[in-house]
PDB file of N, CA and C in Angstrom:
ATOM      1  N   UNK A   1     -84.855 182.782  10.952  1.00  0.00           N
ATOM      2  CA  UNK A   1     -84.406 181.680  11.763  1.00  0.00           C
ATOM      3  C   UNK A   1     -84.526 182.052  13.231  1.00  0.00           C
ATOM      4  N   UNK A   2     -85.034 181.325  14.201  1.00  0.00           N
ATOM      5  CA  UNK A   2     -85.008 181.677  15.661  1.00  0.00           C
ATOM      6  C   UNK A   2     -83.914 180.805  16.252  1.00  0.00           C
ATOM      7  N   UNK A   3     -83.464 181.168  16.922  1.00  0.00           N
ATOM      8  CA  UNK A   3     -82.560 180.629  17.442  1.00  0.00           C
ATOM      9  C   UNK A   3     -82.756 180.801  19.259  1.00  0.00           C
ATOM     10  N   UNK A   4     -82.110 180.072  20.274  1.00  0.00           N
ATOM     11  CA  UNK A   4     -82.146 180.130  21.468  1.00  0.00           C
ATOM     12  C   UNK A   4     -81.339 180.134  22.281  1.00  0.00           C
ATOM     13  N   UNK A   5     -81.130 181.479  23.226  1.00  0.00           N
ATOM     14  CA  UNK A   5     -79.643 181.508  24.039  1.00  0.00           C
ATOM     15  C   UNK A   5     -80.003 180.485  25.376  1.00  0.00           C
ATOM     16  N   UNK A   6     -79.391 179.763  25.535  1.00  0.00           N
ATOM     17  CA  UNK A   6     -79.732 178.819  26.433  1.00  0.00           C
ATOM     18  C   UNK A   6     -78.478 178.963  28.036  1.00  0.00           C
ATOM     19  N   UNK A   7     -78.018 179.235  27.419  1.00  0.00           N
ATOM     20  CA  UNK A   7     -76.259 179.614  28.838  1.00  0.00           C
ATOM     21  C   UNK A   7     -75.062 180.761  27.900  1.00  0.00           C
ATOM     22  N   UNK A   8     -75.222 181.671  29.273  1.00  0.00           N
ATOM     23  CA  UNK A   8     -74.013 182.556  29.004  1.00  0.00           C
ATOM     24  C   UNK A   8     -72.764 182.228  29.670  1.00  0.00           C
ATOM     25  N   UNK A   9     -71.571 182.150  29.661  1.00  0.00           N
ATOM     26  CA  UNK A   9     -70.416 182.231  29.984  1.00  0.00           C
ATOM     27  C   UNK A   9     -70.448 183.415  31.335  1.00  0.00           C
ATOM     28  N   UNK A  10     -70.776 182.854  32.027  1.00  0.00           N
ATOM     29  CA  UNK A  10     -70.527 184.000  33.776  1.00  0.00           C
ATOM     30  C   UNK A  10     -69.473 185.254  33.745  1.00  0.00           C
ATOM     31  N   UNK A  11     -68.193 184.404  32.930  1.00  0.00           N
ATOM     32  CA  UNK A  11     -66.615 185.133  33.859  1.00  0.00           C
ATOM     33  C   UNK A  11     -66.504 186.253  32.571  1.00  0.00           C
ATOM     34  N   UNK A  12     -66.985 185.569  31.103  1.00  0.00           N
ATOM     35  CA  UNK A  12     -66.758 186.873  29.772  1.00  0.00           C
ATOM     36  C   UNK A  12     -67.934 187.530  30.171  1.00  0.00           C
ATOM     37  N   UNK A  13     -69.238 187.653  30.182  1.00  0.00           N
ATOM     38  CA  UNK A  13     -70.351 188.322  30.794  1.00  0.00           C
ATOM     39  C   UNK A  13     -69.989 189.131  31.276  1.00  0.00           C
ATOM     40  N   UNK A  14     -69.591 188.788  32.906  1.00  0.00           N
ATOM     41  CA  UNK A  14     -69.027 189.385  34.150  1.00  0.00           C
ATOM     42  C   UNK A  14     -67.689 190.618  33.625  1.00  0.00           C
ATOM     43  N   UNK A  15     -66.692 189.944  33.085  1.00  0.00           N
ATOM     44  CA  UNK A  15     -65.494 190.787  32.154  1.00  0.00           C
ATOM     45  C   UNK A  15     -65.838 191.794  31.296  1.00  0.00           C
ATOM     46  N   UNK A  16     -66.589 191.331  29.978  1.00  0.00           N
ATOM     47  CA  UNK A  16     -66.792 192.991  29.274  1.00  0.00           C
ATOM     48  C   UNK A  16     -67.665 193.839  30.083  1.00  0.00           C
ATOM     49  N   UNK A  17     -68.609 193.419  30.760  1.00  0.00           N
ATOM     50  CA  UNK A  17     -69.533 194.390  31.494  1.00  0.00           C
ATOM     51  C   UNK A  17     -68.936 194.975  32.544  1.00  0.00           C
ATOM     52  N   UNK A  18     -67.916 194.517  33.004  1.00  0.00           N
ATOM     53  CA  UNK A  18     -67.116 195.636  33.765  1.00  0.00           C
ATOM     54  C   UNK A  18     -66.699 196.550  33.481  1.00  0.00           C
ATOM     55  N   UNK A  19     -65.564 195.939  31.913  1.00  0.00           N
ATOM     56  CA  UNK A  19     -64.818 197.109  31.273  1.00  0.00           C
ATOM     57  C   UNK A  19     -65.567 198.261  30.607  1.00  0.00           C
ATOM     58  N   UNK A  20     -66.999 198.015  30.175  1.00  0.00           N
ATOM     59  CA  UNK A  20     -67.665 198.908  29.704  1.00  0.00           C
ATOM     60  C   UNK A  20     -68.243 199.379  30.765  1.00  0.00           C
ATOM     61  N   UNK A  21     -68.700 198.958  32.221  1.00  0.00           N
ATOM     62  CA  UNK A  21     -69.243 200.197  33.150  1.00  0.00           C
ATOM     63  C   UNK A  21     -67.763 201.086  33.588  1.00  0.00           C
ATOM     64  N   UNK A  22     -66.569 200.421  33.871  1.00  0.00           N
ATOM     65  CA  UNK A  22     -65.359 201.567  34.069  1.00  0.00           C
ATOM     66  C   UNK A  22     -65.579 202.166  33.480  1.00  0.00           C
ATOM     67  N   UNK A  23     -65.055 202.153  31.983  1.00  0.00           N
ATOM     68  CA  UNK A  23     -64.818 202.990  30.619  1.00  0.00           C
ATOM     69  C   UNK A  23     -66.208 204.228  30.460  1.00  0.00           C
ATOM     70  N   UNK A  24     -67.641 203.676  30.968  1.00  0.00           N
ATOM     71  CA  UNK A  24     -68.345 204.858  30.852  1.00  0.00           C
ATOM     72  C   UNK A  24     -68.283 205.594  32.257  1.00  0.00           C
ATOM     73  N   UNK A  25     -67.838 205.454  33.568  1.00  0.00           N
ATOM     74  CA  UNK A  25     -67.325 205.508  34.838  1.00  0.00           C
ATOM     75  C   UNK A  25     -66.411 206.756  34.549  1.00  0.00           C
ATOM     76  N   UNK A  26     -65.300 206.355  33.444  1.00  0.00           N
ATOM     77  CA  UNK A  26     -63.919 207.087  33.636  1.00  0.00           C
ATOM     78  C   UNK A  26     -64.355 208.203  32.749  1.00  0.00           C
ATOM     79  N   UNK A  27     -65.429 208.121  31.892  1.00  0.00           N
ATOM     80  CA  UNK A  27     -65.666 209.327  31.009  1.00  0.00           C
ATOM     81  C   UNK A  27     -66.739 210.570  32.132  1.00  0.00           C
ATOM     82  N   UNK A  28     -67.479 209.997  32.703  1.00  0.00           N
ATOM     83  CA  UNK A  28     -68.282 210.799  34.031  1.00  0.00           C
ATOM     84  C   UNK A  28     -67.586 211.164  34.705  1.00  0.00           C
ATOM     85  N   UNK A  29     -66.279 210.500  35.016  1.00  0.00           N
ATOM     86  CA  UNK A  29     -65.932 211.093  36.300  1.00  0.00           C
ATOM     87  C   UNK A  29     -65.078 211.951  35.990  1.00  0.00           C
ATOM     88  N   UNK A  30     -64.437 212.188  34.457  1.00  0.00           N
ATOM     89  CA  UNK A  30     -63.450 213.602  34.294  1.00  0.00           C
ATOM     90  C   UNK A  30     -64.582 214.702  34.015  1.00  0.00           C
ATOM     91  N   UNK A  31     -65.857 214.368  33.334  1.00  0.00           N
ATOM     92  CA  UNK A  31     -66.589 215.273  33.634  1.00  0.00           C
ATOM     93  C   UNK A  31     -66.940 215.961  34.577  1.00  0.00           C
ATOM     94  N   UNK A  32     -66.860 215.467  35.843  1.00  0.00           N
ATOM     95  CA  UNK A  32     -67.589 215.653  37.015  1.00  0.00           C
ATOM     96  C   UNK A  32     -66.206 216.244  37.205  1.00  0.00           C
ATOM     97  N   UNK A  33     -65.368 215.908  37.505  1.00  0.00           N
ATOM     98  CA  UNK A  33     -63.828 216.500  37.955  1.00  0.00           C
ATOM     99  C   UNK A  33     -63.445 217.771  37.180  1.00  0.00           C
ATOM    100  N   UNK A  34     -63.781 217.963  35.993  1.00  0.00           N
ATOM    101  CA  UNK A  34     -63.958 219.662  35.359  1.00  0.00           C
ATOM    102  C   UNK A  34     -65.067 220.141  35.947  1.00  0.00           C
ATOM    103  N   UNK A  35     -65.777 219.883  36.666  1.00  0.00           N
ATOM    104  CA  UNK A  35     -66.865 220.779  37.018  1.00  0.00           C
ATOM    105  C   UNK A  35     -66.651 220.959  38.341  1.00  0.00           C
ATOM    106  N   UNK A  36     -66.180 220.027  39.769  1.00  0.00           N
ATOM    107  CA  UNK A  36     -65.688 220.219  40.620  1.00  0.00           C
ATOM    108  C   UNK A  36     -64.475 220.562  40.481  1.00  0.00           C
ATOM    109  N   UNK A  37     -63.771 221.221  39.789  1.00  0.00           N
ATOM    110  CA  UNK A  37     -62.272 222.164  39.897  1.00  0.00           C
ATOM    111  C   UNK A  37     -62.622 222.964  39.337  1.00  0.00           C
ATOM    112  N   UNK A  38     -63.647 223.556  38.554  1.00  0.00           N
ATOM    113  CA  UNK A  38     -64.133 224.979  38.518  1.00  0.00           C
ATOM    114  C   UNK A  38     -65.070 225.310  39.661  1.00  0.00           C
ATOM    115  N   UNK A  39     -65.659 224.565  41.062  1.00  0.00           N
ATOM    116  CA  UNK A  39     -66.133 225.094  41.941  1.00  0.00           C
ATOM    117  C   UNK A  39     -65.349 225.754  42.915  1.00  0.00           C
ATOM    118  N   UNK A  40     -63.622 224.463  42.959  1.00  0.00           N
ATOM    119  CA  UNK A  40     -62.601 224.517  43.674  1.00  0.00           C
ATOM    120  C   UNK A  40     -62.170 226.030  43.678  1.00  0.00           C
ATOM    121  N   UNK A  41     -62.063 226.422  42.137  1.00  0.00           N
ATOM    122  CA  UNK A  41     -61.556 227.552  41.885  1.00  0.00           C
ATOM    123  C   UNK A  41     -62.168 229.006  42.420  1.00  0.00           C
ATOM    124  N   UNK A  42     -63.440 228.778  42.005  1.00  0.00           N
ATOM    125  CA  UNK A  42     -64.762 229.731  42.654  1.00  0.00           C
ATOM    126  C   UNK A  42     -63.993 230.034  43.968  1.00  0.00           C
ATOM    127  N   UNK A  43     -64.385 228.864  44.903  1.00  0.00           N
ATOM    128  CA  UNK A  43     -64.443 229.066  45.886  1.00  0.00           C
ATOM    129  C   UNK A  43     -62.952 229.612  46.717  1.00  0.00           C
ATOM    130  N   UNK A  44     -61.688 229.274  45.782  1.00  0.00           N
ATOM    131  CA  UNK A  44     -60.233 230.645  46.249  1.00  0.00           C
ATOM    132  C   UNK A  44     -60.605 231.352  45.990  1.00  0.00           C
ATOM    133  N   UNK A  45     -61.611 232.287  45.228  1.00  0.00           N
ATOM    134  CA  UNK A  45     -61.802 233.368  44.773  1.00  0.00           C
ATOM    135  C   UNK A  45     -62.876 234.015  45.672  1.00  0.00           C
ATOM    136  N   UNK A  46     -63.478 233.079  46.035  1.00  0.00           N
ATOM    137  CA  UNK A  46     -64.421 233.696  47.410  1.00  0.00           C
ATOM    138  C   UNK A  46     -64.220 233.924  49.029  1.00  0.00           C
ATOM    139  N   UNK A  47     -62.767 233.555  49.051  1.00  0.00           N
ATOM    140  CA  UNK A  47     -62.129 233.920  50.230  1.00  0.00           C
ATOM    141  C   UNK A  47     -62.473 233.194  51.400  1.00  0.00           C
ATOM    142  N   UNK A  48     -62.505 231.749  50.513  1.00  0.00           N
ATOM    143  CA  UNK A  48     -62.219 230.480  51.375  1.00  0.00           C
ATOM    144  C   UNK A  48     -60.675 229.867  50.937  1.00  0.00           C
ATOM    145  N   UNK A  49     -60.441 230.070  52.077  1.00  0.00           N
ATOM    146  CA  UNK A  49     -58.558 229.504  52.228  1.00  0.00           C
ATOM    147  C   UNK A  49     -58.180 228.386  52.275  1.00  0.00           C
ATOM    148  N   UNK A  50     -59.538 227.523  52.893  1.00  0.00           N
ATOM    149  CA  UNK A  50     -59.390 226.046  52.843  1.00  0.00           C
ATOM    150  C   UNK A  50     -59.774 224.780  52.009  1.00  0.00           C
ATOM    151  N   UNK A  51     -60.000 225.745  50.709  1.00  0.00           N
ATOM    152  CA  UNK A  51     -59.984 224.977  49.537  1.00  0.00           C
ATOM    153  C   UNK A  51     -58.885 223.967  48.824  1.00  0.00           C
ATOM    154  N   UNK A  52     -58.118 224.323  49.526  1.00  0.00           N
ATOM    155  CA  UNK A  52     -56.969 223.785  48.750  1.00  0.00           C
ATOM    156  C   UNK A  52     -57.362 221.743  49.260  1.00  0.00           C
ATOM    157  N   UNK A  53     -57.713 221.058  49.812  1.00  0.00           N
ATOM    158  CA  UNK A  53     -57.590 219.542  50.140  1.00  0.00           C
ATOM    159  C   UNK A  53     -58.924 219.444  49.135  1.00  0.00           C
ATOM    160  N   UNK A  54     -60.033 220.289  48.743  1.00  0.00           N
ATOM    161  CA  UNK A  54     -60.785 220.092  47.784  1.00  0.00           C
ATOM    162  C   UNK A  54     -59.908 219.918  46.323  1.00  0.00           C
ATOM    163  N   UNK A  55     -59.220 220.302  45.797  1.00  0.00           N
ATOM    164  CA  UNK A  55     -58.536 219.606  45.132  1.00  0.00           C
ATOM    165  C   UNK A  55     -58.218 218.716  44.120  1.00  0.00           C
ATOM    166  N   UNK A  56     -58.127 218.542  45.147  1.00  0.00           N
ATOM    167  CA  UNK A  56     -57.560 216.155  45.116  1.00  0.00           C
ATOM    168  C   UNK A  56     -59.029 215.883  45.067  1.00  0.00           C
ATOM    169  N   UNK A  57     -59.868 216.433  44.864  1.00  0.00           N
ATOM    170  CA  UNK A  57     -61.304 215.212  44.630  1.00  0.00           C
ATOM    171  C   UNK A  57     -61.347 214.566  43.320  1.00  0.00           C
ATOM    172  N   UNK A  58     -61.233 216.073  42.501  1.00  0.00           N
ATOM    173  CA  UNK A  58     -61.543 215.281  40.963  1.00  0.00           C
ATOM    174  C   UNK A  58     -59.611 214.201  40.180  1.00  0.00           C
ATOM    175  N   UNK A  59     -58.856 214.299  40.689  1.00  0.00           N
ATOM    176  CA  UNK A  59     -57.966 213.317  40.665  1.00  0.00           C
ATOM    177  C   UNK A  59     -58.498 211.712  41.105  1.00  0.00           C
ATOM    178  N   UNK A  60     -58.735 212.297  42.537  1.00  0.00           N
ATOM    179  CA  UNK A  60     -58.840 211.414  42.990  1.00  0.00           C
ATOM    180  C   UNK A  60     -60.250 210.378  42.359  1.00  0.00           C
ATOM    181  N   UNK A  61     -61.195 211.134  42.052  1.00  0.00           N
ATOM    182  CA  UNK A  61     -62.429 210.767  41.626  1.00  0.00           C
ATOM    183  C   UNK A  61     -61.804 209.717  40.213  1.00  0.00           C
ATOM    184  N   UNK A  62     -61.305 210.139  39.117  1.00  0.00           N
ATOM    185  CA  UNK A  62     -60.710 209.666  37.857  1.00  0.00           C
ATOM    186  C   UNK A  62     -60.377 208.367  37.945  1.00  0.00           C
ATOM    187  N   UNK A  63     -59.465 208.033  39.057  1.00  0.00           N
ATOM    188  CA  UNK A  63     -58.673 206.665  39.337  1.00  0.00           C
ATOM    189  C   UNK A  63     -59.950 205.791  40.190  1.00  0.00           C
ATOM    190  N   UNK A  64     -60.299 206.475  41.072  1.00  0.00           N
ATOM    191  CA  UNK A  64     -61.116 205.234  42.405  1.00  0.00           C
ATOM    192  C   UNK A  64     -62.131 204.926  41.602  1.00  0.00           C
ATOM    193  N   UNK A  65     -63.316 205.972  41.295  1.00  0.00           N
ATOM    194  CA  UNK A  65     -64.334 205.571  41.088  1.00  0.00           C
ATOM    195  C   UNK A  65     -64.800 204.895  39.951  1.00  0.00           C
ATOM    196  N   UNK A  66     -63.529 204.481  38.298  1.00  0.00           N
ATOM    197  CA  UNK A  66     -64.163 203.523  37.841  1.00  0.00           C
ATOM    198  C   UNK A  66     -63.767 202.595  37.905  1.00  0.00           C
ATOM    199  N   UNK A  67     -62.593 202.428  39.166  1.00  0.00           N
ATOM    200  CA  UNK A  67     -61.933 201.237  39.943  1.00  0.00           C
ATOM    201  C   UNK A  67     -63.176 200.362  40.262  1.00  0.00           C
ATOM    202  N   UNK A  68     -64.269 200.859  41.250  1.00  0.00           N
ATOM    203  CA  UNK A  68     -65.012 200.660  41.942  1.00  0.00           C
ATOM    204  C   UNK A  68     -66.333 200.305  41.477  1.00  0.00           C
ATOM    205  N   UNK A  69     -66.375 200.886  40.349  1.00  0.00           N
ATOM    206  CA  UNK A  69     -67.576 201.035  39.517  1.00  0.00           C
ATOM    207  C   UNK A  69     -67.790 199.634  38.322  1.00  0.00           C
ATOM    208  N   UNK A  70     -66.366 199.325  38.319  1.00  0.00           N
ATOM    209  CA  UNK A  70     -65.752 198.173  37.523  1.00  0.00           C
ATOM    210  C   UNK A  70     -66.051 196.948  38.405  1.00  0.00           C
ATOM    211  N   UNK A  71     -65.732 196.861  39.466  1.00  0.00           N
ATOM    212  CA  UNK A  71     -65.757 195.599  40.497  1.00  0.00           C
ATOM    213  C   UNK A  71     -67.163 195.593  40.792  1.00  0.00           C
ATOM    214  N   UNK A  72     -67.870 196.781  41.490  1.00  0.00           N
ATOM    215  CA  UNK A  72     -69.257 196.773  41.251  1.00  0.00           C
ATOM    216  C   UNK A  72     -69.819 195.587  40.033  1.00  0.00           C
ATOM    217  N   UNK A  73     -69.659 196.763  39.075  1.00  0.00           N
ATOM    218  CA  UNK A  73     -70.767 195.958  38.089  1.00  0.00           C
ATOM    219  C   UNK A  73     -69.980 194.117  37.539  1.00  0.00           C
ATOM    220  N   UNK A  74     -68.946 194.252  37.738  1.00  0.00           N
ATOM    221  CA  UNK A  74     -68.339 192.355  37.769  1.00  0.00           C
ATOM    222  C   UNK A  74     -69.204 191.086  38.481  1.00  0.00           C
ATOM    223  N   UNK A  75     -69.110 191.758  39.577  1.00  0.00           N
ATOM    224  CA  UNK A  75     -70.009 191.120  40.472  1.00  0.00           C
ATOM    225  C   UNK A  75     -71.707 191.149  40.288  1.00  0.00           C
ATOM    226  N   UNK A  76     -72.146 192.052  40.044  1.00  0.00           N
ATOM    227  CA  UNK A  76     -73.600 192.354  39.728  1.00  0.00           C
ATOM    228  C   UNK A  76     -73.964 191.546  38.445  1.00  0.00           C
ATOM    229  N   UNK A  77     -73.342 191.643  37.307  1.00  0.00           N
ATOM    230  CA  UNK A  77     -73.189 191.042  36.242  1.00  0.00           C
ATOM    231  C   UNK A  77     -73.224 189.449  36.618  1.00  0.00           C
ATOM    232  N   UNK A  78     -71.956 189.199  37.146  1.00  0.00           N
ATOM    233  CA  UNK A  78     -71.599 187.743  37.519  1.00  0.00           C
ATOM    234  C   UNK A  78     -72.667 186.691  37.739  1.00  0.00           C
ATOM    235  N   UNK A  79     -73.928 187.877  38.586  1.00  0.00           N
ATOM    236  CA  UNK A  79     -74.831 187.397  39.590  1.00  0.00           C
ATOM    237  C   UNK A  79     -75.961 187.444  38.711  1.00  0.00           C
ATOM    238  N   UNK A  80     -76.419 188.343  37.955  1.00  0.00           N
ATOM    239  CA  UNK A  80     -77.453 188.122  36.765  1.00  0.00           C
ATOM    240  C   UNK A  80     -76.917 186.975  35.480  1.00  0.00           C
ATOM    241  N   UNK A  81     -75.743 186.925  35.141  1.00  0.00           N
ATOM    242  CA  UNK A  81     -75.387 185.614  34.851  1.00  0.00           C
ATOM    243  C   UNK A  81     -75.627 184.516  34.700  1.00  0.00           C
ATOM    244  N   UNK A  82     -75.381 184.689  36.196  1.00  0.00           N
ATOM    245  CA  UNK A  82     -76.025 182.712  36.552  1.00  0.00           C
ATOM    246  C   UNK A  82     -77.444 182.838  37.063  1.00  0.00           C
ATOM    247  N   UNK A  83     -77.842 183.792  37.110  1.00  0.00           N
ATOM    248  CA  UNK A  83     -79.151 183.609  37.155  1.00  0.00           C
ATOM    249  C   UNK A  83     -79.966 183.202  36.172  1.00  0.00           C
ATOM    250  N   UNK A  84     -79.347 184.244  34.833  1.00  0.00           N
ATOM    251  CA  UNK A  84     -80.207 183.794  33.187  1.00  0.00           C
ATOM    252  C   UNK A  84     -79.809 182.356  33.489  1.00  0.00           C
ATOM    253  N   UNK A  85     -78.650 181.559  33.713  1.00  0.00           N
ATOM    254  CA  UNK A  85     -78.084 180.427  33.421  1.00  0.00           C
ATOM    255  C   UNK A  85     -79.461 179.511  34.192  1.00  0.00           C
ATOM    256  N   UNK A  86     -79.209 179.679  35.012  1.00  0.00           N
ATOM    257  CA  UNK A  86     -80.334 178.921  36.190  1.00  0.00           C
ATOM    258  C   UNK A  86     -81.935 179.053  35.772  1.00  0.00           C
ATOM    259  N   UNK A  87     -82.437 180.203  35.168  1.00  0.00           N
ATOM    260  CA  UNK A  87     -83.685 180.714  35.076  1.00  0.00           C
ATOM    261  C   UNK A  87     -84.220 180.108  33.337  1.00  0.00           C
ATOM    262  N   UNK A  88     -83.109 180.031  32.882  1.00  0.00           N
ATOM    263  CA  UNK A  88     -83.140 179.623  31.207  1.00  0.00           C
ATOM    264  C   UNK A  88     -82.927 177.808  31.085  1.00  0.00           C
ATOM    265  N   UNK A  89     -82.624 177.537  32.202  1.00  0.00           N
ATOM    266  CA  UNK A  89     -82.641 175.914  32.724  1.00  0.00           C
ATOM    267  C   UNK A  89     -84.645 175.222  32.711  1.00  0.00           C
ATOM    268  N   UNK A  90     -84.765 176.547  33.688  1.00  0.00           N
ATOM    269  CA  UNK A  90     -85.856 175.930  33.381  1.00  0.00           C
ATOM    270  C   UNK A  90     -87.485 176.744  32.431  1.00  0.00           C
ATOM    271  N   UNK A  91     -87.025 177.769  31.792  1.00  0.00           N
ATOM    272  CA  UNK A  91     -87.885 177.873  31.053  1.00  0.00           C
ATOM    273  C   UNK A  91     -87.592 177.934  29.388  1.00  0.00           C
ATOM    274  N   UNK A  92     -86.217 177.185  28.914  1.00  0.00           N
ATOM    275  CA  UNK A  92     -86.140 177.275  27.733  1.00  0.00           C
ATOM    276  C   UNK A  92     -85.034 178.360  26.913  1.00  0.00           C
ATOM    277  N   UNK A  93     -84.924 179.878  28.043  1.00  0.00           N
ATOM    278  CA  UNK A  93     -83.944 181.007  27.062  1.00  0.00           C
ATOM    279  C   UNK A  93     -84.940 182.010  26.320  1.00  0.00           C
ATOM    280  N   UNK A  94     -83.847 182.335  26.345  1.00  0.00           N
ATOM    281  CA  UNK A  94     -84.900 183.688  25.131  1.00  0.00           C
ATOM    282  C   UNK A  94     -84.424 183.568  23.815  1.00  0.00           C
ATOM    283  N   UNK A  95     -85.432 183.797  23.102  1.00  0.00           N
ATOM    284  CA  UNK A  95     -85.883 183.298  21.741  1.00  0.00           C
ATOM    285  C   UNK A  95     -85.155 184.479  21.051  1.00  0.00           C
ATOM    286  N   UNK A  96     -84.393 184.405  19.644  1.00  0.00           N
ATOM    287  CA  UNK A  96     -83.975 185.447  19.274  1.00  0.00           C
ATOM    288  C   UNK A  96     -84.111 185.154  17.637  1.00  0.00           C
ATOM    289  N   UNK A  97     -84.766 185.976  16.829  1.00  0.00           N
ATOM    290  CA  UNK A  97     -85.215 185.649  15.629  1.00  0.00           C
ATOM    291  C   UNK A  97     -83.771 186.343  14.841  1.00  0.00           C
ATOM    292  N   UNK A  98     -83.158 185.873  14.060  1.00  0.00           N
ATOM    293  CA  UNK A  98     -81.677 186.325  13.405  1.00  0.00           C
ATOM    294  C   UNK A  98     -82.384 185.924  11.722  1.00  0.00           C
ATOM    295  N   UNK A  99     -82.167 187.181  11.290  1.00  0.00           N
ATOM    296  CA  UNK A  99     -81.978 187.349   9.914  1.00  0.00           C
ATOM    297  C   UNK A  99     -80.434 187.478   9.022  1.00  0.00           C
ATOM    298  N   UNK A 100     -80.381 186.845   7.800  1.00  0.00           N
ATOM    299  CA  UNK A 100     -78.890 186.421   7.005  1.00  0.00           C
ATOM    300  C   UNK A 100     -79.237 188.096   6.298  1.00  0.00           C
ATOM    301  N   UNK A 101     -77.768 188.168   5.796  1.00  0.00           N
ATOM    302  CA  UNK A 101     -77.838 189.458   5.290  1.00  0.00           C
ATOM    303  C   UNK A 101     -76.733 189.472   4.540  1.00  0.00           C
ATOM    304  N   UNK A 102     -76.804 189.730   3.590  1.00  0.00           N
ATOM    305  CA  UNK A 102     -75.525 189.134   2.098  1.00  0.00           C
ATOM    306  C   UNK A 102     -74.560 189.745   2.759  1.00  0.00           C
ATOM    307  N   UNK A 103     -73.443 189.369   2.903  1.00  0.00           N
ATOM    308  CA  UNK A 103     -72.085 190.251   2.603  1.00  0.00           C
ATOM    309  C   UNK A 103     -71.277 191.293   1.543  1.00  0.00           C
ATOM    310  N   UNK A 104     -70.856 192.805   2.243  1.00  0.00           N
ATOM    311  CA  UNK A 104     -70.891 193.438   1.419  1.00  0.00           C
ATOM    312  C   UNK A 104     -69.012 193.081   1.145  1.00  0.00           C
ATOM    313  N   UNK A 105     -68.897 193.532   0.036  1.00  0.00           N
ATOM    314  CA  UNK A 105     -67.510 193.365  -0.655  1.00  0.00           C
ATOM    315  C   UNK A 105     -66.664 194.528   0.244  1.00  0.00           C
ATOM    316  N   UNK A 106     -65.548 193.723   0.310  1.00  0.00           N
ATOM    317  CA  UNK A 106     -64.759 195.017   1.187  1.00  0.00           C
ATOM    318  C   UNK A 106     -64.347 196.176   0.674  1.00  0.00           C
ATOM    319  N   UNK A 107     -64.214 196.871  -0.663  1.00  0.00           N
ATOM    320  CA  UNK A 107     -64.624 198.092  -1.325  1.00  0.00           C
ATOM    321  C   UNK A 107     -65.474 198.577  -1.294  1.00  0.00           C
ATOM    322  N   UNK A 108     -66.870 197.880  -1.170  1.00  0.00           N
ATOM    323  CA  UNK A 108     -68.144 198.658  -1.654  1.00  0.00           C
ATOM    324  C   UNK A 108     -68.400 199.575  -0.196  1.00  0.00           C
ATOM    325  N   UNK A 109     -69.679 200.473  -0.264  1.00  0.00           N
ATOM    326  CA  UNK A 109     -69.785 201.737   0.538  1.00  0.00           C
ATOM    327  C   UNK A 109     -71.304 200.939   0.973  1.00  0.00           C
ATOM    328  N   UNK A 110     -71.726 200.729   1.919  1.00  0.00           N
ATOM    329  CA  UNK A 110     -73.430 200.117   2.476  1.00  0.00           C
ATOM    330  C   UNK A 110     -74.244 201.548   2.366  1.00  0.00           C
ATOM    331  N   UNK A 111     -75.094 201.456   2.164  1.00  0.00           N
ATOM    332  CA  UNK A 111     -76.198 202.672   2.225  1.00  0.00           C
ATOM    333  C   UNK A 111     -77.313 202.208   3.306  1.00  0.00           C
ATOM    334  N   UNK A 112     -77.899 203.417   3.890  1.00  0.00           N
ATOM    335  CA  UNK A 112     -79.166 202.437   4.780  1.00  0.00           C
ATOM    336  C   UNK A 112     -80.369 203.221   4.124  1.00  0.00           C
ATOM    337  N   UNK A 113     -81.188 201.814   4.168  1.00  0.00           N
ATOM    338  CA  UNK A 113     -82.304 202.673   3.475  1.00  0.00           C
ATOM    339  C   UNK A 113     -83.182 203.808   3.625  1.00  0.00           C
TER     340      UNK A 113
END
């Protein structure tokens, strides 16, 4: 069966695609924040004294940046949005071929082939 997306919803679009650029945002940035507080550390040990306001980066990094990263992509999203909306106005949408697929019983185990 083909079927045709013809209009997306802007504000749900705009909404999960935020929460999923934070959410992969907040997983980078504790990464990045264990790796800048083992430089932090290095560097008391190298007989720099003024390490200590280095710090507060990877804290600080955790909270702002998938604050930011979230509103970012809301807006970016928002804006490709209404563009499909506008752009699918006038050439029709994109075509999406959907295949049925029996339902499995809620006991049974699916195998893939």
């Amino acid at each position: 069966m083909n079927y045709r997306i013809k209009h997306f919803d802007v504000l749900s679009v705009a909404s999960i695609g935020a929460l999923i650029y934070a959410g992969v945002a907040l997983v980078l940035a504790i990464v990045v924040s264990l790796f800048s507080s083992l430089i932090v550390a290095g560097m008391g040990h190298m007989g720099m004294p003024n390490a200590f306001p280095f710090m507060m980066v990877g804290p600080l990094m955790i909270v702002i940046f998938p604050v930011f990263y979230g509103i970012f992509a809301f807006v970016a999203l928002a804006i490709i949005a209404a563009l499909y909306n506008l752009f699918a106005g006038w050439t029709g949408g994109l075509l999406v071929r959907l295949e049925a697929q029996p339902s499995a019983s809620p006991g049974s185990v699916q195998t893939l082939p």
